[in-house]
N, C-alpha and C. Protein backbone atom coordinates (compact mmCIF):
# COMPACT_ATOMS: atom_id res chain seq x y z
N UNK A 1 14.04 111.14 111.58
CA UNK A 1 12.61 111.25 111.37
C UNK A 1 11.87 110.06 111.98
N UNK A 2 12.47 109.25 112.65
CA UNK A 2 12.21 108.05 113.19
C UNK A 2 11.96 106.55 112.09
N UNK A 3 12.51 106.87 111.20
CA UNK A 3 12.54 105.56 110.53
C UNK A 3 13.89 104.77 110.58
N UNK A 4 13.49 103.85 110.13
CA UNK A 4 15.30 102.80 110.40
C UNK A 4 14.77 102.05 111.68
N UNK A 5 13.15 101.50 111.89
CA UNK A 5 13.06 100.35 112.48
C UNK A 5 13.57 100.21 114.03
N UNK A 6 13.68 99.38 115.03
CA UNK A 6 14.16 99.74 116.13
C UNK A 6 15.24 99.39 116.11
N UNK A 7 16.27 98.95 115.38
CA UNK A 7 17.97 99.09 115.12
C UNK A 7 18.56 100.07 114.22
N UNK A 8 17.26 101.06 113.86
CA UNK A 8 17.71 101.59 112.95
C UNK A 8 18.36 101.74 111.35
N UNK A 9 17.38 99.98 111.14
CA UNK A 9 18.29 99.84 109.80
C UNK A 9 17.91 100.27 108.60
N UNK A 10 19.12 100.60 107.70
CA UNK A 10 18.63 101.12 106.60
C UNK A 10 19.63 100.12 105.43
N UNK A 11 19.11 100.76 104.10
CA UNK A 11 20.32 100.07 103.02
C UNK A 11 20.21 100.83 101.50
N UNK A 12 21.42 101.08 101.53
CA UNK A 12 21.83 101.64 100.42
C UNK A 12 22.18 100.61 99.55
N UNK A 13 21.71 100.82 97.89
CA UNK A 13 21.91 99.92 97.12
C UNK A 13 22.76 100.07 96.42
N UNK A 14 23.62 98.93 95.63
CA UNK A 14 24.80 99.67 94.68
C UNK A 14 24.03 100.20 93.75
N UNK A 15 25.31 101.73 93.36
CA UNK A 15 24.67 102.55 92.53
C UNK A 15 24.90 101.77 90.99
N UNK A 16 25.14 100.75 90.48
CA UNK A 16 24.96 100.28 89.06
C UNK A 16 24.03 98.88 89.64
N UNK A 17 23.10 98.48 88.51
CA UNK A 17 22.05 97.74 88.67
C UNK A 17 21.63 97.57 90.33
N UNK A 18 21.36 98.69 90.36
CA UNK A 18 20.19 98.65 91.81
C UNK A 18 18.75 98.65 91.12
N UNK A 19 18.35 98.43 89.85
CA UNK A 19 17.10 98.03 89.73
C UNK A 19 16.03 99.44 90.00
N UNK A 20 16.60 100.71 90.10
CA UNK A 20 15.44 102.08 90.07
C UNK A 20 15.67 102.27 91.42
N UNK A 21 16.02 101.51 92.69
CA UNK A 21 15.53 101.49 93.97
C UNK A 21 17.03 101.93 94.29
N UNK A 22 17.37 103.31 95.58
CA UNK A 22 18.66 103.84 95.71
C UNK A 22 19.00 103.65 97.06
N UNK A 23 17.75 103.12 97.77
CA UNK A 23 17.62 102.98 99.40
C UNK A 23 16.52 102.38 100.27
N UNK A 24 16.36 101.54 100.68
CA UNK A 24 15.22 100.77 101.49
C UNK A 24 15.70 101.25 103.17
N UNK A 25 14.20 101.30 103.76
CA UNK A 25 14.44 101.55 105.03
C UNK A 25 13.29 101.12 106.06
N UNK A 26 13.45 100.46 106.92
CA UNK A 26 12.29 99.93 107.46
C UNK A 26 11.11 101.35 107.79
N UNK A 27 10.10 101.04 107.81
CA UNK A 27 9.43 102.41 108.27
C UNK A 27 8.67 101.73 109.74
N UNK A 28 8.87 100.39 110.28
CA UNK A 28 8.20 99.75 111.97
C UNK A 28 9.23 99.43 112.74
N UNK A 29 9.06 99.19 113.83
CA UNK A 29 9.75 98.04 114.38
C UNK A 29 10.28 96.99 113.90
N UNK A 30 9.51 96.14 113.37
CA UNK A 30 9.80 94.90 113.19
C UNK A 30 10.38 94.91 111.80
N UNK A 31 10.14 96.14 111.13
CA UNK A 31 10.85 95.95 109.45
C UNK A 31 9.86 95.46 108.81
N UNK A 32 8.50 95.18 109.16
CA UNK A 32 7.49 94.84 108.10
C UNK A 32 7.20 95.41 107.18
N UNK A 33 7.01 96.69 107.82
CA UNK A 33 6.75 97.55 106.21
C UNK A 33 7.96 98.69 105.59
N UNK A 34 8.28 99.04 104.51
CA UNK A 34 9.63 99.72 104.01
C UNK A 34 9.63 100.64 103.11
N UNK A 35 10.30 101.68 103.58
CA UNK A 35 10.28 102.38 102.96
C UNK A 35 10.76 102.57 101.61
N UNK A 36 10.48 102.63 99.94
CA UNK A 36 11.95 102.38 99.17
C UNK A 36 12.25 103.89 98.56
N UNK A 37 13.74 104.56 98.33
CA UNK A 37 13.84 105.61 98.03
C UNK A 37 14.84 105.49 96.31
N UNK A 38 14.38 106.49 95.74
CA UNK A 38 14.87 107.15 94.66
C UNK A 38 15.33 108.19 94.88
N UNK A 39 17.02 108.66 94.67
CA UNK A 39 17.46 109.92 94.65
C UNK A 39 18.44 110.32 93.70
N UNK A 40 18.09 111.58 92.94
CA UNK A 40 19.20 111.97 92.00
C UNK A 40 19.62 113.73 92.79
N UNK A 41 20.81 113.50 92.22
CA UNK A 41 21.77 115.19 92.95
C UNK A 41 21.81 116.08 91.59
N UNK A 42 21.34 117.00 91.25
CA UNK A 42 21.49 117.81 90.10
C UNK A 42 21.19 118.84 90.47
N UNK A 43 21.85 119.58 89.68
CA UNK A 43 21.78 121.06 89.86
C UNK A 43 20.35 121.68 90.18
N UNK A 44 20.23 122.92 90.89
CA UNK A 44 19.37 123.64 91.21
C UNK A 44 18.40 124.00 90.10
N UNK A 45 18.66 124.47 88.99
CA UNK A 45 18.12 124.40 87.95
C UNK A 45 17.98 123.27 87.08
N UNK A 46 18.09 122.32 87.32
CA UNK A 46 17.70 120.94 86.70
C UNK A 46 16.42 120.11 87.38
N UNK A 47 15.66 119.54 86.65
CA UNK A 47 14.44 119.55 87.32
C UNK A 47 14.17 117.62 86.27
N UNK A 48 12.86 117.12 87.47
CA UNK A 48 13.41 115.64 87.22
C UNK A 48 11.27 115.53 86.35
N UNK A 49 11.63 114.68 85.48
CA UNK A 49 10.16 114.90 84.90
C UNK A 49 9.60 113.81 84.85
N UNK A 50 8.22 113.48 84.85
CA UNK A 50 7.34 112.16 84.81
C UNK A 50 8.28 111.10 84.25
N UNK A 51 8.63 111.08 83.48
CA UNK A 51 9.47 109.72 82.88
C UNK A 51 9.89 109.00 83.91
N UNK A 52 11.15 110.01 84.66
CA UNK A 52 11.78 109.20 85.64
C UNK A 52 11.06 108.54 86.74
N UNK A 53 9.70 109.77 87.42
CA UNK A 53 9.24 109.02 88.31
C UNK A 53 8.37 108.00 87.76
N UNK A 54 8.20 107.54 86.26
CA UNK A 54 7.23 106.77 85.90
C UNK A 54 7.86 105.26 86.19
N UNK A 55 9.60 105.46 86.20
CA UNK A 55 10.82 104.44 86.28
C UNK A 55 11.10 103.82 87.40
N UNK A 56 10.74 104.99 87.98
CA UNK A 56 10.74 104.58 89.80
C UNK A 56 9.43 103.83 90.27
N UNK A 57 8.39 104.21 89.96
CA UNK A 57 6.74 103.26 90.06
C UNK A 57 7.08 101.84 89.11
N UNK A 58 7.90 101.59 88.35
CA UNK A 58 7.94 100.37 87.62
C UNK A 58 9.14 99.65 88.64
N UNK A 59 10.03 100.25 89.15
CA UNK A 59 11.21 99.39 89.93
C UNK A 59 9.98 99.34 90.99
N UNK A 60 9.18 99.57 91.80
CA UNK A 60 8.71 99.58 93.11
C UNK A 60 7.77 98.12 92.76
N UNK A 61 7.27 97.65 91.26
CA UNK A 61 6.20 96.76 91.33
C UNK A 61 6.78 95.49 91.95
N UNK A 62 6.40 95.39 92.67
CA UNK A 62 6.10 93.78 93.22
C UNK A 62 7.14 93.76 95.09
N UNK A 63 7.38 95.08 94.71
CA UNK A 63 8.05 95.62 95.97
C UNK A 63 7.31 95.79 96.90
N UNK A 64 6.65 97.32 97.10
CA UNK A 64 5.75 97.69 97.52
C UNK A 64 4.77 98.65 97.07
N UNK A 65 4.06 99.54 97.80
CA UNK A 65 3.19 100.38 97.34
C UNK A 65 2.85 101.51 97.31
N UNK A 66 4.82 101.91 97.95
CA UNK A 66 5.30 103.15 98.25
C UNK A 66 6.26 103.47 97.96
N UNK A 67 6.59 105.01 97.94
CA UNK A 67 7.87 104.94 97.71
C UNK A 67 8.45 106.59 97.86
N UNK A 68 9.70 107.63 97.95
CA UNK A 68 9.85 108.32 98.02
C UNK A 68 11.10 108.66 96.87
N UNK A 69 10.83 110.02 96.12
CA UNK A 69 12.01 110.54 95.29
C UNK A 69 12.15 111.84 95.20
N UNK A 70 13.98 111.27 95.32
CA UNK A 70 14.09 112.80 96.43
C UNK A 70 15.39 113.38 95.51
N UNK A 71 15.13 114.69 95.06
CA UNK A 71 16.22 115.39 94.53
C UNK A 71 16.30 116.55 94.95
N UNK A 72 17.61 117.24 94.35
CA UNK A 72 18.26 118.22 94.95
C UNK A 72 17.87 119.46 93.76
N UNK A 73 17.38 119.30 93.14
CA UNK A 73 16.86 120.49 92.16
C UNK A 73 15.18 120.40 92.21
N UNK A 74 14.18 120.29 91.07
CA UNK A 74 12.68 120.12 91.29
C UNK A 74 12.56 119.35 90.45
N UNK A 75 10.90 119.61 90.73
CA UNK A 75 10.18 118.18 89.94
C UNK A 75 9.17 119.82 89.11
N UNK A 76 8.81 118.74 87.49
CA UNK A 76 8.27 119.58 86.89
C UNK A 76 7.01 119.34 86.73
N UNK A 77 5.45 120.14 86.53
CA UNK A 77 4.09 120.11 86.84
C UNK A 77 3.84 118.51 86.58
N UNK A 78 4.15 118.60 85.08
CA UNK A 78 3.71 117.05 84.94
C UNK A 78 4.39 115.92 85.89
N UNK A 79 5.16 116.01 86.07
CA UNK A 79 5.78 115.08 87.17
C UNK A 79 4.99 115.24 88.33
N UNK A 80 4.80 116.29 89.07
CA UNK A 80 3.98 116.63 90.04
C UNK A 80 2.20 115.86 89.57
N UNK A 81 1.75 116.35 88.80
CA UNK A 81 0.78 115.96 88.20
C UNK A 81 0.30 113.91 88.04
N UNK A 82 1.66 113.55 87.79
CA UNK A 82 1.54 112.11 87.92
C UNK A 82 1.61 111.20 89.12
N UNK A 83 2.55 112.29 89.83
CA UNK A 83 2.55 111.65 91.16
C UNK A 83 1.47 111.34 92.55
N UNK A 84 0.86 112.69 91.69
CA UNK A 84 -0.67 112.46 92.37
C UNK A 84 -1.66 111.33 91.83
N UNK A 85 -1.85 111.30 90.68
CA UNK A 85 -2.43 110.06 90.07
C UNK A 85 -2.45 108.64 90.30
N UNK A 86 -1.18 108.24 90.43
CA UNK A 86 -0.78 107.23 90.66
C UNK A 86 -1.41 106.26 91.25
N UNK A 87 -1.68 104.99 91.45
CA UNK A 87 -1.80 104.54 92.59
C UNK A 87 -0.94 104.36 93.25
N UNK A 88 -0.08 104.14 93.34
CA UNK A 88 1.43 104.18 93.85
C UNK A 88 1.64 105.43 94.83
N UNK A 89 1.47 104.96 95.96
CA UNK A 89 2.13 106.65 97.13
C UNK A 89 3.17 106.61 96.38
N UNK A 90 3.39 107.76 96.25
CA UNK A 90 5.09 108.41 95.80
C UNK A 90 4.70 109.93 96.62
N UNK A 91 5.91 110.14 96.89
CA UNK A 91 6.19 111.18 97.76
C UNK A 91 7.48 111.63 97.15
N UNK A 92 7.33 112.99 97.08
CA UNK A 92 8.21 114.07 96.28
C UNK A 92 8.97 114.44 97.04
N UNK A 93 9.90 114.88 97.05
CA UNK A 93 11.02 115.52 97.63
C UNK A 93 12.23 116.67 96.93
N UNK A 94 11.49 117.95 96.51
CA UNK A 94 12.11 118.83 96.00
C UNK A 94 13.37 119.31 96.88
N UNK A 95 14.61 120.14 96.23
CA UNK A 95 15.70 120.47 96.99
C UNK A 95 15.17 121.37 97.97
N UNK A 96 14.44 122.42 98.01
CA UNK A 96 13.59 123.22 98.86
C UNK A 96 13.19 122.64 100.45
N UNK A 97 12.35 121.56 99.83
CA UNK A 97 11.95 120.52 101.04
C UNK A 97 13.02 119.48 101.69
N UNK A 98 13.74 119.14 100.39
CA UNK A 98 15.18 118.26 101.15
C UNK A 98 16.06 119.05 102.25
N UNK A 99 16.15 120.49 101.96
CA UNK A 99 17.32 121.43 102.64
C UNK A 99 16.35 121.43 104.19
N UNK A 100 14.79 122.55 104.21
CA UNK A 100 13.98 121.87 105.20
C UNK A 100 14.05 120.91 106.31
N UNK A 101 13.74 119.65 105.77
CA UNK A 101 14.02 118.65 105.92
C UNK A 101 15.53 118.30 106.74
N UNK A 102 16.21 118.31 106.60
CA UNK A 102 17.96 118.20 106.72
C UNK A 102 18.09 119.28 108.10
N UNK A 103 17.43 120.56 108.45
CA UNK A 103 17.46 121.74 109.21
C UNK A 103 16.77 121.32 109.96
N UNK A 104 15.38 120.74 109.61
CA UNK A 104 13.99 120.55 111.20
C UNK A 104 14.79 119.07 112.04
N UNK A 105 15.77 118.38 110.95
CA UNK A 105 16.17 116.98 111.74
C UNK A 105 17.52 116.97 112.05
N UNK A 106 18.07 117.77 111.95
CA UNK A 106 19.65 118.49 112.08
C UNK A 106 20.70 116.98 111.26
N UNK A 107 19.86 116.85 110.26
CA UNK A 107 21.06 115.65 109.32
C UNK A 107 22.03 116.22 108.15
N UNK A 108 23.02 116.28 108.43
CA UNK A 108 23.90 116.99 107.20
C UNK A 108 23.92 117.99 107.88
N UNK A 109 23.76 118.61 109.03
CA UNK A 109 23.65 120.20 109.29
C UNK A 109 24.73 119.97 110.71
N UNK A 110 24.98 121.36 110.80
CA UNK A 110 25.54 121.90 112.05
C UNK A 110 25.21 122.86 112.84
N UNK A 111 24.92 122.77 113.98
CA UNK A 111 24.08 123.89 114.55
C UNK A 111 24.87 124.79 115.13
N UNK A 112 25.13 126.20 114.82
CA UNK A 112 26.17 126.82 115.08
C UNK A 112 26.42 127.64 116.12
N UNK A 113 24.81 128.12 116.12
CA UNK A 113 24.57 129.07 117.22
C UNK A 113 22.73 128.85 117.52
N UNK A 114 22.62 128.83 118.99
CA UNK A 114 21.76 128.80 119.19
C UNK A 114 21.14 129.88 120.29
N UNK A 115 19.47 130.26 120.22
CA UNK A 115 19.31 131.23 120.80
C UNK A 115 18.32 130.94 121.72
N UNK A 116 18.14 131.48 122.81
CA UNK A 116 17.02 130.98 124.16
C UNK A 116 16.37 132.77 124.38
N UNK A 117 15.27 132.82 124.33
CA UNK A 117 14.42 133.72 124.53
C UNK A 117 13.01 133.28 125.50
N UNK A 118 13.23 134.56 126.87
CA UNK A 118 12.40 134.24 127.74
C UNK A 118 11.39 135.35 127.51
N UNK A 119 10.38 135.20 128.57
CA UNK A 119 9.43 136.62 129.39
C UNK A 119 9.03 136.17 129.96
N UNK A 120 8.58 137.61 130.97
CA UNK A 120 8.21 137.60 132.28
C UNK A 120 7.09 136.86 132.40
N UNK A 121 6.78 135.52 133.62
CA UNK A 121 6.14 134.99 134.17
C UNK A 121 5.31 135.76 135.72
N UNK A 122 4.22 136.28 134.75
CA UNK A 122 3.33 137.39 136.23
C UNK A 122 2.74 136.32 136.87
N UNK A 123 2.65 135.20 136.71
CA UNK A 123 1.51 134.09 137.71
C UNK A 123 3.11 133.98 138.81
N UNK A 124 3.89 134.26 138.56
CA UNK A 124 4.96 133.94 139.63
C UNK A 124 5.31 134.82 140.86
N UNK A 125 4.29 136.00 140.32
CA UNK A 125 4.83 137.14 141.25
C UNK A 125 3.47 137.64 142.05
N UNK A 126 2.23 136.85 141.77
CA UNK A 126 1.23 136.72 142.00
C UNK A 126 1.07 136.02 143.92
């Protein structure tokens, strides 16, 4: 998606006391400004609610003023509902949009078959 800075860096945090924060990633060149991510894997029918993202806006203070949380099942109204509020950008990331996501940037994916579709060019025969 073009983040990871111009070396591309990113960082995964250990998963016990990482402090709310699961991944930092430069979002410039120079690494000035960063991205920080929250992600939980749960089932399709498991769905993540204001609390948590209220947990994730408290790990981000003094961090920055952004942030992204991204799971593999949904987020529920009120969660949705807070995330808009916030002052805090937070950016959602339902499994819907993660799978999306993963397909438009071919990450985690394999492209198996691909298809090329033409038509006739009349300015050529002109």
């Amino acid at each position: 998606m073009g983040y990871g800075g111009a070396e591309g860096r990113s960082q995964v945090t250990r998963t016990s006391g990482d402090k709310g924060i699961d991944g930092i990633i430069d979002s410039d060149a120079l690494g000035i400004k960063r991205v920080y991510v929250q992600a939980k894997r749960y089932a399709a029918d498991s769905s993540i609610g204001r609390p948590a993202l209220q947990g994730f806006v408290g790990a981000l203070s003094g961090k920055g003023d952004a942030g992204v949380f991204i799971t593999t099942s949904r987020f529920t109204r009120e969660a949705i509902d807070y995330a808009d509020r916030t002052p805090t950008r937070l950016i959602l990331i339902d499994g819907h949009r993660l799978a999306s996501l993963m397909i438009r940037y071919e990450v985690g994916v394999q492209v198996t078959n691909t298809y090329r579709s033409v038509e006739l060019d009349e300015d050529f025969f002109e």
